[in-house]
Structure formats: structure tokens, C-alpha cells
C-alpha atoms as a PDB file:
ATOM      1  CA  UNK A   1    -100.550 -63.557 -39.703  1.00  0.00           C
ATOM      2  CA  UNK A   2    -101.293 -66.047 -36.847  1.00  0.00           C
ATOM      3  CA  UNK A   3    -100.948 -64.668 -33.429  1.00  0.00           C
ATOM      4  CA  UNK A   4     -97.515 -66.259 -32.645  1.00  0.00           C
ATOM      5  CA  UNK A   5     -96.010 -64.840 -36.260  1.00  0.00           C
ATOM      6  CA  UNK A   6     -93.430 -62.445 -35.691  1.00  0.00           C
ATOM      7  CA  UNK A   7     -92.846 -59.682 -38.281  1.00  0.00           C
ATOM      8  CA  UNK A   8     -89.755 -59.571 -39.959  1.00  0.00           C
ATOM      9  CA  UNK A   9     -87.518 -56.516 -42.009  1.00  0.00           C
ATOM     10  CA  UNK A  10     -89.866 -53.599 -43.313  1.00  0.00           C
ATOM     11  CA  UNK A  11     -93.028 -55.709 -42.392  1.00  0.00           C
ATOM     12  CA  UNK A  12     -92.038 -54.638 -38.770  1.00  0.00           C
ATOM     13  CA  UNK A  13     -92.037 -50.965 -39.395  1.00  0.00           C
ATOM     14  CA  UNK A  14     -95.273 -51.197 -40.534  1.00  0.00           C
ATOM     15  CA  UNK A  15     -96.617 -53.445 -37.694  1.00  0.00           C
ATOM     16  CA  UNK A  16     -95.552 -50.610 -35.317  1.00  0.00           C
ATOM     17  CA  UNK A  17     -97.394 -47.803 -36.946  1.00  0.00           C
ATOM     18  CA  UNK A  18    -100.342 -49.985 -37.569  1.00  0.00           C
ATOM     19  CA  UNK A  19    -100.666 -50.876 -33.878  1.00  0.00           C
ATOM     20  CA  UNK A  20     -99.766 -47.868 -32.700  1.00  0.00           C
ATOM     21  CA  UNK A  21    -102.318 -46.090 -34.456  1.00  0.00           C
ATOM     22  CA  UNK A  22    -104.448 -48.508 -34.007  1.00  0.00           C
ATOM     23  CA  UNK A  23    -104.123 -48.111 -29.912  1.00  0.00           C
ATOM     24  CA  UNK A  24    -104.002 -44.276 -30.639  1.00  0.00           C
ATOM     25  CA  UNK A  25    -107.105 -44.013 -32.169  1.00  0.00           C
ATOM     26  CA  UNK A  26    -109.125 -46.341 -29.335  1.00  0.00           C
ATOM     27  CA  UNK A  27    -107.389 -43.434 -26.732  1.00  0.00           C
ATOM     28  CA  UNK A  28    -108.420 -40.487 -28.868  1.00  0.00           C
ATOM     29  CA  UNK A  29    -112.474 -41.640 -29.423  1.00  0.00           C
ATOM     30  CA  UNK A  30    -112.878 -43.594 -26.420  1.00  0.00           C
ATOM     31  CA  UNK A  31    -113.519 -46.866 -27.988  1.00  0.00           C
ATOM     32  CA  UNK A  32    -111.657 -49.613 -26.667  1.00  0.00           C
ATOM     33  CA  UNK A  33    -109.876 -51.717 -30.009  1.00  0.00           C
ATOM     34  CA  UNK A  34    -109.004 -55.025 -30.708  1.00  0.00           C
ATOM     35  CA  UNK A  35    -105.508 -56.472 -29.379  1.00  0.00           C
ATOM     36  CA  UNK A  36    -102.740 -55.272 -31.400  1.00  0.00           C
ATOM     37  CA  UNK A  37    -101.147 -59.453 -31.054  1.00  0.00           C
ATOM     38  CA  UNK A  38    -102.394 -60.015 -34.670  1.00  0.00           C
ATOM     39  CA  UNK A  39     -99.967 -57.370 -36.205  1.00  0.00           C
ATOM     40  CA  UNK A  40     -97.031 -58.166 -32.963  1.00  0.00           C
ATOM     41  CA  UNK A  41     -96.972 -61.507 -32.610  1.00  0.00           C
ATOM     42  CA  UNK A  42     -97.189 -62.340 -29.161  1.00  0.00           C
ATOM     43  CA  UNK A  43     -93.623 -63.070 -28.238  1.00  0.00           C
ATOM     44  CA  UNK A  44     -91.144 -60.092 -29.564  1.00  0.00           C
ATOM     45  CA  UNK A  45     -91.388 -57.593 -26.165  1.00  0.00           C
ATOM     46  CA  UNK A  46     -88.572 -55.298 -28.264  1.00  0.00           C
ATOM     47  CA  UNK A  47     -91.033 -55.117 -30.832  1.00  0.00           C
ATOM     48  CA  UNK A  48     -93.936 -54.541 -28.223  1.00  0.00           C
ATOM     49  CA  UNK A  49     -91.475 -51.695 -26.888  1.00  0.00           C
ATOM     50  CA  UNK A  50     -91.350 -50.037 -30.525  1.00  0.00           C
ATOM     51  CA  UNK A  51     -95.196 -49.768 -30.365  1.00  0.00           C
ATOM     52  CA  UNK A  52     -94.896 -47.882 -26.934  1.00  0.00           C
ATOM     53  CA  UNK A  53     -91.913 -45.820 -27.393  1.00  0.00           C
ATOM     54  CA  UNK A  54     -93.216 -44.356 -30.372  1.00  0.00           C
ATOM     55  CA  UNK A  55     -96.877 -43.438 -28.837  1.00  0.00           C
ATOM     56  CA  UNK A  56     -94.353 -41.957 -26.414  1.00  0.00           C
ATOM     57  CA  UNK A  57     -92.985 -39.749 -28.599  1.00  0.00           C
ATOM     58  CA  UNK A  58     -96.206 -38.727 -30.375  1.00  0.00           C
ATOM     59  CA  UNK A  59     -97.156 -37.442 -26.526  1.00  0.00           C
ATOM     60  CA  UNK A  60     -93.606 -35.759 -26.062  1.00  0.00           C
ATOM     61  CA  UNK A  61     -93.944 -33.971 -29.696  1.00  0.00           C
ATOM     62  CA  UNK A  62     -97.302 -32.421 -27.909  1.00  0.00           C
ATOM     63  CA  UNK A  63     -95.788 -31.462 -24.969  1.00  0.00           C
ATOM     64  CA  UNK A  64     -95.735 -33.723 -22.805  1.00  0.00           C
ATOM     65  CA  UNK A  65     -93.133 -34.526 -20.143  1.00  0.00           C
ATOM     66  CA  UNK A  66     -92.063 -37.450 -18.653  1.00  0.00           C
ATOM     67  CA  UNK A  67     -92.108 -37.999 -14.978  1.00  0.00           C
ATOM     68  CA  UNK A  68     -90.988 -41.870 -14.560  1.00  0.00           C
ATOM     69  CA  UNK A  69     -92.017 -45.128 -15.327  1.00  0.00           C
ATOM     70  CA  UNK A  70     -94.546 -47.693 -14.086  1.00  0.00           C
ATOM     71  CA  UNK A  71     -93.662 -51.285 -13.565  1.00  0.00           C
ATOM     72  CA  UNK A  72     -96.179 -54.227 -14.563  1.00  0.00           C
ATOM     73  CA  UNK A  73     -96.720 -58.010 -14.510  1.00  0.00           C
ATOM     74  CA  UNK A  74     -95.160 -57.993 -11.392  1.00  0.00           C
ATOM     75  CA  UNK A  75     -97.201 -60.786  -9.553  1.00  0.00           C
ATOM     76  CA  UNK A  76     -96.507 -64.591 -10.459  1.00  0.00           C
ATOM     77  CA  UNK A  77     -99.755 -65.166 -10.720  1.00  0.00           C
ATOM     78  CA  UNK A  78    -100.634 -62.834 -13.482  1.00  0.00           C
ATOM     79  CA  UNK A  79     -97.429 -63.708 -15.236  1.00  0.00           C
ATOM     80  CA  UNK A  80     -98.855 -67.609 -14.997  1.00  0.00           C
ATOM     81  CA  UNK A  81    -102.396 -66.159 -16.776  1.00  0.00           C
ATOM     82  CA  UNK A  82    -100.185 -64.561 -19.661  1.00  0.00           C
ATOM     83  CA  UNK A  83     -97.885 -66.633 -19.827  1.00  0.00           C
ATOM     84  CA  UNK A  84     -94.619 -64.753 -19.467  1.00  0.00           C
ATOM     85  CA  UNK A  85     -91.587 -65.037 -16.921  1.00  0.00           C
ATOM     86  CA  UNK A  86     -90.793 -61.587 -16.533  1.00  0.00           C
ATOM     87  CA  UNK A  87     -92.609 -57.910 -15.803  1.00  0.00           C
ATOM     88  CA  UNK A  88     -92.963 -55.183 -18.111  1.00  0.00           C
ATOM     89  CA  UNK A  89     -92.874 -51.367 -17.571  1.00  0.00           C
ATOM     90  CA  UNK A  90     -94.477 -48.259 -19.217  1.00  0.00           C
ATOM     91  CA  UNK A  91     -93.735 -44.652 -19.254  1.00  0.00           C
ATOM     92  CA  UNK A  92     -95.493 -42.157 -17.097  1.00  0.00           C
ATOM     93  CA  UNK A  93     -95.932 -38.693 -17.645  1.00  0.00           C
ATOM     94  CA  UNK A  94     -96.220 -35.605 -15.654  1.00  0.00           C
ATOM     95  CA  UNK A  95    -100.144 -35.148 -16.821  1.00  0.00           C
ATOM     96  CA  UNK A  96    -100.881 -38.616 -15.669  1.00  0.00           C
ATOM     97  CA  UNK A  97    -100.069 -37.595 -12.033  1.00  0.00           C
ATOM     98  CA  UNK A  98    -103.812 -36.723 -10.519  1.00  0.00           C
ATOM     99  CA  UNK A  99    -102.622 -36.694  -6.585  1.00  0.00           C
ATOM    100  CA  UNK A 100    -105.008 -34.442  -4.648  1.00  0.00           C
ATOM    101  CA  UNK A 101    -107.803 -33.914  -7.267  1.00  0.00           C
ATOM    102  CA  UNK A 102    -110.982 -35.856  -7.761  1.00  0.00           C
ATOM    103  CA  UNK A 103    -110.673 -37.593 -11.082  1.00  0.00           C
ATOM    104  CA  UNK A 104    -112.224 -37.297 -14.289  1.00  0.00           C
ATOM    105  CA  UNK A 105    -113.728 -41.015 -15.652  1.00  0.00           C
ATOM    106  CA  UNK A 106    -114.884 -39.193 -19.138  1.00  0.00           C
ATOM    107  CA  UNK A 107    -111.534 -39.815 -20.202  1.00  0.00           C
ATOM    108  CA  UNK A 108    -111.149 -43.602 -19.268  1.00  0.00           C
ATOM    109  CA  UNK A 109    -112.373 -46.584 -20.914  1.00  0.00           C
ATOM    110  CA  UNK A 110    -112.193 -49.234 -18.791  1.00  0.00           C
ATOM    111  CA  UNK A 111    -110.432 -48.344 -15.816  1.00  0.00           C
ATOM    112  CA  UNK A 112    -109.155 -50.156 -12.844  1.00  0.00           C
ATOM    113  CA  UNK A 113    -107.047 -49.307  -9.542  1.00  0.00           C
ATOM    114  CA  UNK A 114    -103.880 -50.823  -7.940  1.00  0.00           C
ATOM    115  CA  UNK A 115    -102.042 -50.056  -4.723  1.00  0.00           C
ATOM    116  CA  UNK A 116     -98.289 -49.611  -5.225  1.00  0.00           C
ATOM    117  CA  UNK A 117     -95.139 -48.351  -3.526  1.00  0.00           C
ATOM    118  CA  UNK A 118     -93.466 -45.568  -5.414  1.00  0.00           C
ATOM    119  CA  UNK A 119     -90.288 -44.421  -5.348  1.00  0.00           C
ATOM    120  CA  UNK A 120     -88.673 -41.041  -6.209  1.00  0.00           C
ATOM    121  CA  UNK A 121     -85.144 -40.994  -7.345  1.00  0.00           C
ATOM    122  CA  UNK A 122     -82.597 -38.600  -6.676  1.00  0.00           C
ATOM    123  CA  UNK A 123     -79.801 -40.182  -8.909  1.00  0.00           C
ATOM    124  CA  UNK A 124     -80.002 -41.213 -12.175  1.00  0.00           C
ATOM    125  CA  UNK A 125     -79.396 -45.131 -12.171  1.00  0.00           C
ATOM    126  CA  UNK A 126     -77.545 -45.378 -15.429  1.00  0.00           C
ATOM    127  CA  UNK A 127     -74.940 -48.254 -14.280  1.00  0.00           C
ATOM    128  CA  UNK A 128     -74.463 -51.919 -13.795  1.00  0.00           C
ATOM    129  CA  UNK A 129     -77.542 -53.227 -11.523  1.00  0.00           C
ATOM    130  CA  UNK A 130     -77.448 -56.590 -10.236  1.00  0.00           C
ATOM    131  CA  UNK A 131     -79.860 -56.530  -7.252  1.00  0.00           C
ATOM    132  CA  UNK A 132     -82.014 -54.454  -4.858  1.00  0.00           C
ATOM    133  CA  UNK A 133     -78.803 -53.420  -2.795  1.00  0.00           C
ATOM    134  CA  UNK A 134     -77.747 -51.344  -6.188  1.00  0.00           C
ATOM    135  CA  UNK A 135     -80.604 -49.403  -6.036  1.00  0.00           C
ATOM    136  CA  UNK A 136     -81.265 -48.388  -2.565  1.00  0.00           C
ATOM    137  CA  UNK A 137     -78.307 -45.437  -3.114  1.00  0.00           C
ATOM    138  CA  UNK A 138     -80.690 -43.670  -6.168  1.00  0.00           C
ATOM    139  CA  UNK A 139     -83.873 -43.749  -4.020  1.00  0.00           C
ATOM    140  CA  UNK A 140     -84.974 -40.030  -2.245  1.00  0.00           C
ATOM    141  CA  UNK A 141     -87.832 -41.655  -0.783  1.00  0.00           C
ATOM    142  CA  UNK A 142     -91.039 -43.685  -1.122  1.00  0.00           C
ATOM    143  CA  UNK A 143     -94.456 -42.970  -0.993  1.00  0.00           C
ATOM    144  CA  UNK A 144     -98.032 -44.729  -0.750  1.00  0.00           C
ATOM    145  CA  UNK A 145     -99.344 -44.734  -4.427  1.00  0.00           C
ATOM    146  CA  UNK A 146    -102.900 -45.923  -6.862  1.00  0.00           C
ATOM    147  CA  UNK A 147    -102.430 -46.314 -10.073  1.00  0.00           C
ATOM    148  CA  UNK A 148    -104.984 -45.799 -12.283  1.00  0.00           C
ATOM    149  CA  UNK A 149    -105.013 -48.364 -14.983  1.00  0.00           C
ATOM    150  CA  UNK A 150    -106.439 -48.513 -18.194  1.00  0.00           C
ATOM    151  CA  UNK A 151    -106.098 -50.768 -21.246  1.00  0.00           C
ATOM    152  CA  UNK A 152    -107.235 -49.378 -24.907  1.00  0.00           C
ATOM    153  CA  UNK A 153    -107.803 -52.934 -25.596  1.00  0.00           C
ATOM    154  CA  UNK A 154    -111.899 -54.648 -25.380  1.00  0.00           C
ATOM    155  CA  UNK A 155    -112.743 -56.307 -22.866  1.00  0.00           C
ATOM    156  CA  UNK A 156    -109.241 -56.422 -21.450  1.00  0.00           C
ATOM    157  CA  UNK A 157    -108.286 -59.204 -24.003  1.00  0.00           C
ATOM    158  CA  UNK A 158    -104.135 -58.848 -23.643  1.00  0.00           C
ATOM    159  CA  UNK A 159    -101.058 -60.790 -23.910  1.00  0.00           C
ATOM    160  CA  UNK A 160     -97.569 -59.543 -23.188  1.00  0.00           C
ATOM    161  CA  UNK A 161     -97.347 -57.961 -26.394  1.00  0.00           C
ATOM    162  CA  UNK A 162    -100.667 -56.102 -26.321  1.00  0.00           C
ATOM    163  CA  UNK A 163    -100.360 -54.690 -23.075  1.00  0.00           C
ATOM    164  CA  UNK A 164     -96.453 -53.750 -23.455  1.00  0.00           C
ATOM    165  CA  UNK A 165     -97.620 -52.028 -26.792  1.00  0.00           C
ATOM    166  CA  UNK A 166    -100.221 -49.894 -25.139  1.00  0.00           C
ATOM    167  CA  UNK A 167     -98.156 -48.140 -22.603  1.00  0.00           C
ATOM    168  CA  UNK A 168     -98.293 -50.762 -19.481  1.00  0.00           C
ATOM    169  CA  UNK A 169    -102.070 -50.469 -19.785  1.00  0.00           C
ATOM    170  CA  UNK A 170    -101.208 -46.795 -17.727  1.00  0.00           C
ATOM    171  CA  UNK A 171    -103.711 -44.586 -17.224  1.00  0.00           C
ATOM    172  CA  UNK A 172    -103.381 -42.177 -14.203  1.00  0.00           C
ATOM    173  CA  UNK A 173    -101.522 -41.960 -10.849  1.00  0.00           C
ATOM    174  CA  UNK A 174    -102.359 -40.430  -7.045  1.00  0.00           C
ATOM    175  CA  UNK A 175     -99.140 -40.332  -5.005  1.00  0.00           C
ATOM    176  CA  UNK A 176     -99.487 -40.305  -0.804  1.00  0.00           C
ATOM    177  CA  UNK A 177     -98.508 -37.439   1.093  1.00  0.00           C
ATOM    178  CA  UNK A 178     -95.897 -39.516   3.569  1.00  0.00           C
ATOM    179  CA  UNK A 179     -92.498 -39.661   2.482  1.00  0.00           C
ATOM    180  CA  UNK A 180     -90.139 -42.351   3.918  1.00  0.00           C
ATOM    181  CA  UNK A 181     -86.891 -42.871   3.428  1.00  0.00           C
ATOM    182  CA  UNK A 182     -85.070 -46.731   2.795  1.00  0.00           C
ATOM    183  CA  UNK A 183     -83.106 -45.907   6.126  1.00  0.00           C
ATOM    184  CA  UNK A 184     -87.020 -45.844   8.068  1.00  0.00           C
ATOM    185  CA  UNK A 185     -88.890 -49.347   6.666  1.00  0.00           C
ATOM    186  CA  UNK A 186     -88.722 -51.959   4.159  1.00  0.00           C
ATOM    187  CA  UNK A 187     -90.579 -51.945   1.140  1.00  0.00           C
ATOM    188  CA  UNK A 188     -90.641 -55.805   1.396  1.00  0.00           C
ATOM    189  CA  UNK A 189     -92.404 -55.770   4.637  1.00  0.00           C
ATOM    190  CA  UNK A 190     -95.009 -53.455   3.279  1.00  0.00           C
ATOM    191  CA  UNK A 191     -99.076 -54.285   4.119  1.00  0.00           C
ATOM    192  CA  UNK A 192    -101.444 -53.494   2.303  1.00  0.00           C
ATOM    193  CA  UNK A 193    -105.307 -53.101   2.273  1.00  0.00           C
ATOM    194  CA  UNK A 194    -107.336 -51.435  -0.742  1.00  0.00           C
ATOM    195  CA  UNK A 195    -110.445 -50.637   0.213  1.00  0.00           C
ATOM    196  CA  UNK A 196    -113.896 -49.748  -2.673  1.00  0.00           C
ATOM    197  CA  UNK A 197    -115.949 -46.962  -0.398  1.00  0.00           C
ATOM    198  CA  UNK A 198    -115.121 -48.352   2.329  1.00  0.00           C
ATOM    199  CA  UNK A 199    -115.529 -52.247   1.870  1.00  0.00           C
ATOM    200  CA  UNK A 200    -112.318 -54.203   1.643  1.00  0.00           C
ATOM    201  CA  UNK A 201    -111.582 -54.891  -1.783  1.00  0.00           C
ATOM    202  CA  UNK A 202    -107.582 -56.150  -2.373  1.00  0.00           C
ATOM    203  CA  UNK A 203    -104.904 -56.868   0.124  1.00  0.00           C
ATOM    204  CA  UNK A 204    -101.541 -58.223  -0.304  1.00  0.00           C
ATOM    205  CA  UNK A 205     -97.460 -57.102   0.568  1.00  0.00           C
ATOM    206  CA  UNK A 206     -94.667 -55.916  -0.839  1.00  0.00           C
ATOM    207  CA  UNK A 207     -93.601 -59.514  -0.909  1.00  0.00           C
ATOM    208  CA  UNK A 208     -96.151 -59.670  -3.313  1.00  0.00           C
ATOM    209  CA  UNK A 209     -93.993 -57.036  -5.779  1.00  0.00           C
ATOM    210  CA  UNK A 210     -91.347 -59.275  -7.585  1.00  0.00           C
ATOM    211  CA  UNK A 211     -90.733 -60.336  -3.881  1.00  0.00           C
ATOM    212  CA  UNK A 212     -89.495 -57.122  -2.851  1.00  0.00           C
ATOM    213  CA  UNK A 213     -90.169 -53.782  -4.579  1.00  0.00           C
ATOM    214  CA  UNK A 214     -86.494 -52.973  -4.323  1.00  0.00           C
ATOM    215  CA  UNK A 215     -85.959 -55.793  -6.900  1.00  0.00           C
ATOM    216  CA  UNK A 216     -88.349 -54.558  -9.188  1.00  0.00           C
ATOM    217  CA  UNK A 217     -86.724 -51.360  -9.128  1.00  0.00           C
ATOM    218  CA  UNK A 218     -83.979 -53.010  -9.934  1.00  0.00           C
ATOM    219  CA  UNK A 219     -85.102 -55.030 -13.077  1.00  0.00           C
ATOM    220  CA  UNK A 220     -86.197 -51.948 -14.391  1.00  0.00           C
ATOM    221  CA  UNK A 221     -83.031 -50.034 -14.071  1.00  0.00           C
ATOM    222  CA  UNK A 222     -81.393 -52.644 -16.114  1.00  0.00           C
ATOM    223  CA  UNK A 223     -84.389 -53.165 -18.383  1.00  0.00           C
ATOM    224  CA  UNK A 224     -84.599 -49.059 -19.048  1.00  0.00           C
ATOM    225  CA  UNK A 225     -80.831 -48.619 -19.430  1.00  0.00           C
ATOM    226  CA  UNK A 226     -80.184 -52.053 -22.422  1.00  0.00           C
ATOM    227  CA  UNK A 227     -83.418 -50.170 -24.025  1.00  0.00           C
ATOM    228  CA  UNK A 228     -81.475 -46.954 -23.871  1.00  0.00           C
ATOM    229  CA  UNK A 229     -83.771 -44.423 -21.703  1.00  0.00           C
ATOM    230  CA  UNK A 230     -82.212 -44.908 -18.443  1.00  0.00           C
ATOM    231  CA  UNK A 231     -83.984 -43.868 -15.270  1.00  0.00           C
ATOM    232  CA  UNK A 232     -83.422 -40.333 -14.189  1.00  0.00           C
ATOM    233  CA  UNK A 233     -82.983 -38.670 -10.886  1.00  0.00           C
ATOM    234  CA  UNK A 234     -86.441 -36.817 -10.177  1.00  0.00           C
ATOM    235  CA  UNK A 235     -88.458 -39.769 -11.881  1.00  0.00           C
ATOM    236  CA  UNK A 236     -91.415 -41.233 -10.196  1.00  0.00           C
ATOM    237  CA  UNK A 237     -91.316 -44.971 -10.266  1.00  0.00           C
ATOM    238  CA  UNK A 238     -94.367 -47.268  -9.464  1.00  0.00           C
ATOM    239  CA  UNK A 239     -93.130 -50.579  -8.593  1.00  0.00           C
ATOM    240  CA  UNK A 240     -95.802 -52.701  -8.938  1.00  0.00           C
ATOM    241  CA  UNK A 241     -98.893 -54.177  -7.392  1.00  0.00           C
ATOM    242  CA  UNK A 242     -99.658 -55.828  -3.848  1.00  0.00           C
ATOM    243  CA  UNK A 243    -102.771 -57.229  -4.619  1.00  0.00           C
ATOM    244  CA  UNK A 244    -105.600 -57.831  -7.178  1.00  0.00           C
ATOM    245  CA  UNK A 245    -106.809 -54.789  -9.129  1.00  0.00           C
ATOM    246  CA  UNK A 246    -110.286 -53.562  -8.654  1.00  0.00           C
ATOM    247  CA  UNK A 247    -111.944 -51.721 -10.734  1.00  0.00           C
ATOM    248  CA  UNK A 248    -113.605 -48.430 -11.116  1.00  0.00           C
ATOM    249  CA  UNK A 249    -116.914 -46.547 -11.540  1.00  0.00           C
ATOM    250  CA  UNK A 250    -117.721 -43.183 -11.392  1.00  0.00           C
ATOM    251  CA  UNK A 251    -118.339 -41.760  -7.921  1.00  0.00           C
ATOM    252  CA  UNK A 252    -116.005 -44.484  -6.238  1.00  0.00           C
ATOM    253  CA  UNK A 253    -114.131 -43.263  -3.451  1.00  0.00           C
ATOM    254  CA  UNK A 254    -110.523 -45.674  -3.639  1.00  0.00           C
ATOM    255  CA  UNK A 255    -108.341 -46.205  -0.105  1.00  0.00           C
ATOM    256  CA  UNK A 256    -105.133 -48.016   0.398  1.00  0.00           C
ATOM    257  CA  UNK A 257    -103.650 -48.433   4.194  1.00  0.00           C
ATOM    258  CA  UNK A 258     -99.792 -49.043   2.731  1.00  0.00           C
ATOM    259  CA  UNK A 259     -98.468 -49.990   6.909  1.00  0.00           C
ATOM    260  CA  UNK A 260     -95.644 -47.092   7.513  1.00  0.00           C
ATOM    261  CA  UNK A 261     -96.417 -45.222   4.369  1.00  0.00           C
ATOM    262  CA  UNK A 262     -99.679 -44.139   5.617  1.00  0.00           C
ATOM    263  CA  UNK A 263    -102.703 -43.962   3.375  1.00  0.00           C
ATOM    264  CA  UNK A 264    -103.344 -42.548  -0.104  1.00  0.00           C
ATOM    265  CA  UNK A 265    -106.903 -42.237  -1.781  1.00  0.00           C
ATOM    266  CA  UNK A 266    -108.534 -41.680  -5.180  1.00  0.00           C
ATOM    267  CA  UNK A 267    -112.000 -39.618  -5.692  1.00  0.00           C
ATOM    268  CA  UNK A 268    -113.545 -40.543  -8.696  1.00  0.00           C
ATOM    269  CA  UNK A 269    -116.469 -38.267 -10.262  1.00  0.00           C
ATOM    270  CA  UNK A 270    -120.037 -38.836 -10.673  1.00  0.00           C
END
């Protein structure tokens, strides 16, 4: 199959349990794989989605719980560099939340670190969404966020497909201790500065998010609910990137200055 075929009838079955063990298996012995495009295509995302959704459920049939969902490809630029018009999302869960601890790297293969505003819902958002001004009434509040992200893939070779397929390229998350509510800033007019032990290393705004984080909440909710798994009230969302990822090595010591939301920080071990 060429990397634009798209797998048709039971051919696509098997393309999702090939790739998904295929992504599995890089996770489970810490060797990153090849892209999973030459059994996807490059161009069916619902396809893509099958890959994810069921590593998904091979984590929920061990016990694990879900605590939200992470939004991706969020910046024009790296939607330009893989060629899509649109971001993606994975699904977080509850052991991927490492706020307040200093983090393992044994477990990572090629990790990297974003800043993020993330919201916590307190209504499920199950309805017709249009716009940012549909979501605003499901938000409890926001917090400064890193997430931690990983791809299973070498060398970070993805397209849509591949990274879609492998969970958002989600590793980890650190959530800030500040909690705002809508009513006391604007995600939009969010600044922020990433800094690598101590030297400035990414900047950006929420601008930067889909133009407004709000709106990325909002292509989610619709995105979550035609897929079926609606968000929930209780669910951690992480909207998306300010700035350039930077990544990780052990011992790093990871800052981001998020304006109002205050500051939130990852400890990496030696």
C-alpha cells in the first residue's frame, strides 16, 4: 500500500489492529516504531481515530480511567508542516496526570514539553456547539498546564494519521495550582513564557491556540460528541499549545509564566 492508500471493508479492521499493536508494542519495550501511515493511509482521521480508541480501550480494560482529553495541531503553522486544516485530540487518563511529583523519563521515549491552558468542566457538553460563547457555561475553571508529549513513532516521523493513531502523541500532564474562573481573564489574552532551567525556551499566547482556547474547546466538543464520547463534567481538557515545544532530558527543570494563571513547573529525574 502507498502512503496515500486508504483501506477499504475487512482490510480496515485489520489495519487497526496492526497499527495499534504495532504503536502498543513501541510503548510497552521502549522502542520507538515506524509510522503506522503505511497501514492508515494518511488521509482517513476516522480511521486514525479507530487506531486510538481502541488502544484506549486496551488501557480502560486494565484499569485505567479517563480524566479528559488533550487537544493537538492547534497552531497554523504546524498544521502547514503536516499538511492538514484542522486539530486533532487524544484521550487523557487519570495516570497521565503527574502535577506535583518529579517525573520519571525511564518511561518516555522521546519526550517533549508544551505550555497549555486547561480547563476543567463542570457540565458535560453533550449539545449543539457552534462557537466559544457555547462553551464558556461548561467551564469550572482554568488552570496553567505542561504537557508532556511523547510520540511512539522514530524520530518523530508523523502525519495526521500517525500521530492521531498514537493517542495525540500524549504522554504526561502537570496542572498549576491557580484556578481562574472565565468571569476573571481571557484565555485569548493569555502570555506565555516556557522557560528550560531557567533559559527562555518558547513563548507565544493564547491567540496562538486556534486563536482563542475557548474555540478549541469548542471544536472539540463537537468533534468528541459526532465521534460519540462526549466531554464530561469533571474532565480535564488541554487546549492546546502557545508556543514551540521543547524538548526534554533527564534532570530538566520545565517553567511556564501563563500571565493571570500564574506559573506551573515540571521536575524531570536524573
Amino acid at each position: 500500500m502507498t502512503h496515500d492508500a486508504t483501506p477499504t471493508g475487512k482490510d480496515r479492521e485489520a489495519a487497526v489492529t496492526a497499527a495499534a499493536a504495532r504503536l502498543a508494542a513501541a510503548q510497552d519495550e521502549l522502542v520507538p516504531c515506524a509510522p503506522v501511515r503505511d497501514l492508515l493511509g494518511t488521509t482517513d482521521l476516522a480511521l486514525a481515530y479507530a487506531v486510538q480508541q481502541r488502544l484506549a480501550d486496551g488501557r480502560t480494560a486494565k484499569g485505567a480511567v479517563v480524566s479528559g482529553r488533550k487537544i493537538g495541531l492547534t497552531s497554523p503553522a504546524v498544521q502547514k508542516q503536516l499538511g492538514v486544516d484542522q486539530p486533532d485530540f487524544g484521550v487523557l487518563f487519570a495516570d497521565m496526570d503527574v502535577s506535583g511529583t518529579e517525573i520519571a523519563t525511564g518511561g518516555l521515549l522521546q519526550p517533549k514539553v508544551e505550555a497549555e491552558v486547561a480547563f476543567v468542566l463542570k457540565a458535560d457538553l453533550d449539545g449543539e456547539v457552534n462557537g466559544p460563547d457555547e462553551v464558556r457555561h461548561a467551564v469550572d475553571y482554568a488552570v496553567a498546564a505542561l504537557e508532556i508529549v511523547d510520540s511512539r513513532v522514530a524520530n518523530w516521523d508523523i502525519t495526521i494519521t500517525d500521530t492521531i493513531a498514537d493517542n495525540g502523541s500524549s504522554a504526561l500532564y502537570v496542572l498549576g495550582d491557580k484556578r481562574l474562573a472565565l468571569d476573571d481573564f481571557a484565555p485569548i489574552d493569555v502570555v506565555m513564557e516556557l522557560y528550560a532551567d531557567d533559559a527562555l525556551a518558547s513563548q507565544g499566547t493564547g491567540a496562538a491556540c486556534l486563536g482563542d482556547p475557548l474555540a478549541a474547546l469548542a471544536w472539540l466538543a463537537r468533534t468528541a460528541r459526532d465521534l460519540g464520547e462526549p466531554l464530561r463534567a469533571g474532565q480535564v481538557i488541554l487546549s492546546g499549545a502557545l508556543g514551540p515545544m521543547v524538548p526534554v532530558t533527564p534532570g530538566s527543570v520545565i517553567r511556564a509564566e501563563l500571565s493571570a494563571l500564574g506559573t506551573v513547573t515540571a521536575a524531570f529525574a536524573k
